[in-house]
Protein backbone atom coordinates (compact mmCIF):
# COMPACT_ATOMS: atom_id res chain seq x y z
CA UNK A 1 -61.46 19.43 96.58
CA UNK A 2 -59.50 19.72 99.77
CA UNK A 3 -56.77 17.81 101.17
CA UNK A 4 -53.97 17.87 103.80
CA UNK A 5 -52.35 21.35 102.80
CA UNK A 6 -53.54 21.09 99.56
CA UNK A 7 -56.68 22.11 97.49
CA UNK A 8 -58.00 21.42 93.97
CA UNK A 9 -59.42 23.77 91.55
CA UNK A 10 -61.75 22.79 88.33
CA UNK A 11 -59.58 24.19 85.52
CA UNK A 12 -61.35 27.56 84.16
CA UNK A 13 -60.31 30.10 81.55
CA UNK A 14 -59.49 32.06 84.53
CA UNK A 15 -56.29 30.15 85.20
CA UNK A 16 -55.37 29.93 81.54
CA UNK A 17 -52.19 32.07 82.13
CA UNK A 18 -51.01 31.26 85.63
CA UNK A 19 -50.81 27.65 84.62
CA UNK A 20 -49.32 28.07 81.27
CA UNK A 21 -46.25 30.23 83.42
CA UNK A 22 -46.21 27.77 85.56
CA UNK A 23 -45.39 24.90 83.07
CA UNK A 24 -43.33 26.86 81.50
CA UNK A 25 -40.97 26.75 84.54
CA UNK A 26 -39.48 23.03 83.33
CA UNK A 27 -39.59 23.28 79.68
CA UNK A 28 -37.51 19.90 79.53
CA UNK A 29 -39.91 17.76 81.37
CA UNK A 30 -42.46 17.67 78.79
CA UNK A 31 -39.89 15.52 76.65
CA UNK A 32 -41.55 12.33 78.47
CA UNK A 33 -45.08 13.17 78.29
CA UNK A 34 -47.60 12.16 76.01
CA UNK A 35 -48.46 15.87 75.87
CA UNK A 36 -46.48 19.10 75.13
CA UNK A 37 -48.08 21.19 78.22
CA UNK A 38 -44.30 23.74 77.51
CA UNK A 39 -45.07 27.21 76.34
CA UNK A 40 -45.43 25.82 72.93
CA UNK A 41 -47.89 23.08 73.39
CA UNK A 42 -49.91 24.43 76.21
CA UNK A 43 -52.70 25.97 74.17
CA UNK A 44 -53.44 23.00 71.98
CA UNK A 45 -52.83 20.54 75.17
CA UNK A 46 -55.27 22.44 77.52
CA UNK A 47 -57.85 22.78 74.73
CA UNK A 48 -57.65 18.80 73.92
CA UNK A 49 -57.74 18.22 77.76
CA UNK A 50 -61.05 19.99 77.94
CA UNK A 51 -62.55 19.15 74.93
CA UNK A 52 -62.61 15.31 75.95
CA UNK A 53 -65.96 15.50 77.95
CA UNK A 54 -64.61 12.33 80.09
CA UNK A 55 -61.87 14.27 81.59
CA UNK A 56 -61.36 16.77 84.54
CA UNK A 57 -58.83 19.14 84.99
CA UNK A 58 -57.64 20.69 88.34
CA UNK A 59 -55.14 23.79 89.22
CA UNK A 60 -53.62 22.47 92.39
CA UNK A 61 -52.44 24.54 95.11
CA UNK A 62 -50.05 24.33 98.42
CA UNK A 63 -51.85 26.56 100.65
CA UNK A 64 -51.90 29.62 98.79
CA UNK A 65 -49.29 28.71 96.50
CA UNK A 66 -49.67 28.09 92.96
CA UNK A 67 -48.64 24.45 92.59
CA UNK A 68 -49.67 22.89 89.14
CA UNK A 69 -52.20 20.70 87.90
CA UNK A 70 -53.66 16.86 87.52
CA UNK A 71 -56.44 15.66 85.84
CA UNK A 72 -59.00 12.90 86.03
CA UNK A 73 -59.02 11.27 83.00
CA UNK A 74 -61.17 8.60 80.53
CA UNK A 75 -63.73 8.70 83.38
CA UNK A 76 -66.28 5.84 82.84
CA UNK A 77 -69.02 6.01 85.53
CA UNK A 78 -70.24 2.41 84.17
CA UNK A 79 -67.45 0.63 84.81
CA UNK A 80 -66.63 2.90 88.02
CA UNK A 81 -63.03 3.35 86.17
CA UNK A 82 -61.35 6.77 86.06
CA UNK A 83 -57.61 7.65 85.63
CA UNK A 84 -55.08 10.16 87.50
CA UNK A 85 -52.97 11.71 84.95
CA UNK A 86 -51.69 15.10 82.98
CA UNK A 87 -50.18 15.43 86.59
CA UNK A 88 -47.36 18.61 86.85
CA UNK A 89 -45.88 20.41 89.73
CA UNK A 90 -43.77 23.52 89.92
CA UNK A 91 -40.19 22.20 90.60
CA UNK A 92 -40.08 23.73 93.83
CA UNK A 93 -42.64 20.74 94.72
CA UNK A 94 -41.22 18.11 93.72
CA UNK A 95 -39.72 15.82 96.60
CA UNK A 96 -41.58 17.32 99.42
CA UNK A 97 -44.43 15.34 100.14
CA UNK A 98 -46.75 16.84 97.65
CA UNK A 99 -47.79 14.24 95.34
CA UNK A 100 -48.61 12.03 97.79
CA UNK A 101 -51.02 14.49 99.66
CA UNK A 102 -52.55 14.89 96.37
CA UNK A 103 -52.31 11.82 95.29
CA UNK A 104 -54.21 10.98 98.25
CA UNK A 105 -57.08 14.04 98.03
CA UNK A 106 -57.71 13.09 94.27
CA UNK A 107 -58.00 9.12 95.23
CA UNK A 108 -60.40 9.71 98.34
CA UNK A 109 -62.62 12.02 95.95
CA UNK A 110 -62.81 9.53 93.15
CA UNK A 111 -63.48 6.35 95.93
CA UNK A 112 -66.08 8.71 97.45
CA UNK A 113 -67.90 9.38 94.32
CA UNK A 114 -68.37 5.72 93.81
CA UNK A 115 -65.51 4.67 91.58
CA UNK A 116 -63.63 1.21 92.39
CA UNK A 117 -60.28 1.77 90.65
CA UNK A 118 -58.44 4.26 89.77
CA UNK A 119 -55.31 3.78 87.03
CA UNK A 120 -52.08 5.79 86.76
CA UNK A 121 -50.35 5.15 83.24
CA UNK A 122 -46.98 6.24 83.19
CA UNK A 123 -44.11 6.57 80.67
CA UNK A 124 -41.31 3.55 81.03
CA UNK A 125 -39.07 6.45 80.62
CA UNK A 126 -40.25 7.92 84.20
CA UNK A 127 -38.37 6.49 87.25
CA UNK A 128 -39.45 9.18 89.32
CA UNK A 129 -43.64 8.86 89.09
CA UNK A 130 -43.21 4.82 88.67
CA UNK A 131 -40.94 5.20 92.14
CA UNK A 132 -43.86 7.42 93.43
CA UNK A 133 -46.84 5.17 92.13
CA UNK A 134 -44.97 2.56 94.23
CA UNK A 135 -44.50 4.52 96.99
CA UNK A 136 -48.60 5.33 97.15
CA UNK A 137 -49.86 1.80 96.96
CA UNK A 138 -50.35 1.35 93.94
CA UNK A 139 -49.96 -2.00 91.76
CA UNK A 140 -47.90 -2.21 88.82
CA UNK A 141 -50.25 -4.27 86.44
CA UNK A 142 -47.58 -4.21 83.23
CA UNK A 143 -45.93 -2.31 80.06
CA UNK A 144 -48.40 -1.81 77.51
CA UNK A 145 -46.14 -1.94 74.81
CA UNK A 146 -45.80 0.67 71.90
CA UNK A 147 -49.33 2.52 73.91
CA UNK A 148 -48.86 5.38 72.28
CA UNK A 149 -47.11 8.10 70.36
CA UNK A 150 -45.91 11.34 72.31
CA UNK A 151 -46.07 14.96 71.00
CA UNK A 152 -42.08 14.28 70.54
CA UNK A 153 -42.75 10.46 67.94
CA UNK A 154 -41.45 8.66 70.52
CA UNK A 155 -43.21 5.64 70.54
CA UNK A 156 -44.09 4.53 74.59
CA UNK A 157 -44.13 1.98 76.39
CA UNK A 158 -46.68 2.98 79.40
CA UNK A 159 -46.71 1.15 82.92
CA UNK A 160 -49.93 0.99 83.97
CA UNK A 161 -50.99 1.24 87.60
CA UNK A 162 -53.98 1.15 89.60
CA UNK A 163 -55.36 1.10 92.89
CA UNK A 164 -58.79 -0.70 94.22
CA UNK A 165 -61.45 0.64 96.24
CA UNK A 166 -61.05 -2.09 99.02
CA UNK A 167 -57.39 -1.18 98.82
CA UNK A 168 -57.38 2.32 99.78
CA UNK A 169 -57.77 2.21 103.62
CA UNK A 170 -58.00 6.53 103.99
């Protein structure tokens, strides 16, 4: 998958150990995920990841650069429903345009394949990706409150997003 200065790479075995360094490099931003993708956690969070036959995860790159990863996840082709999520960058990336580009390459894909929304669920906790979410398009549908319980107990509250088809103009 190719976007504007960014590509997307199936997750492989291959890129087991330049990912796992690579979320290693903000150990204290896994504190408001659902999943503990820190040197500790990565094994058993990758594994889960790609044991759930309804998700898709992609190493993500800035040119030639080694940027992080995001994931297409609970896709159901019968209700033409899939979600963006398990999204990381390298901290380096963060406030420079990235997301969006990606953002963008990963929605295009999923609207070209036939899917006619795509969801973003994200922590309460997480100003910055709600701020972003907003920034993209998308439409904040609601907490779902109490969703879920994080790797940490914390019980979440999750803001769920989406975006339509017939709303995505690229």
């Amino acid at each position: 998958m190719t976007g504007d200065g960014c590509q997307a790479e199936l997750y492989t075995d291959a890129w087991h150990d330049a990912l796992k360094a690579a979320c290693a490099e903000d150990s204290e931003i896994w504190q408001i995920y659902a999943n503990n993708f820190g040197t500790d956690g990565f094994d058993d969070s990758i594994a889960l990841y790609r044991s759930t036959p309804r998700n898709r995860t992609f190493v993500l790159f800035e040119g030639e650069e080694f940027a992080g990863m995001s994931s297409y996840l609970g896709i159901d082709e019968g209700r033409g429903v899939l979600e963006i999520g398990g999204t990381y960058y390298r901290p380096p990336l963060r406030g420079t345009g990235f997301n969006r580009r990606v953002k963008e390459m990963m929605l295009r894909r999923a609207f070209d394949c036939g899917f006619r929304r795509v969801e973003f669920r994200v922590d309460e906790r997480n100003k910055r990706s709600q701020a972003a979410m907003t920034k993209l398009g998308a439409t904040r549908e609601g907490v779902m409150r109490a969703d879920r319980i994080t790797w940490t107990g914390h019980v979440r509250d999750t803001v769920l997003f989406s975006i339509l088809k017939e709303e995505w103009p690229r």
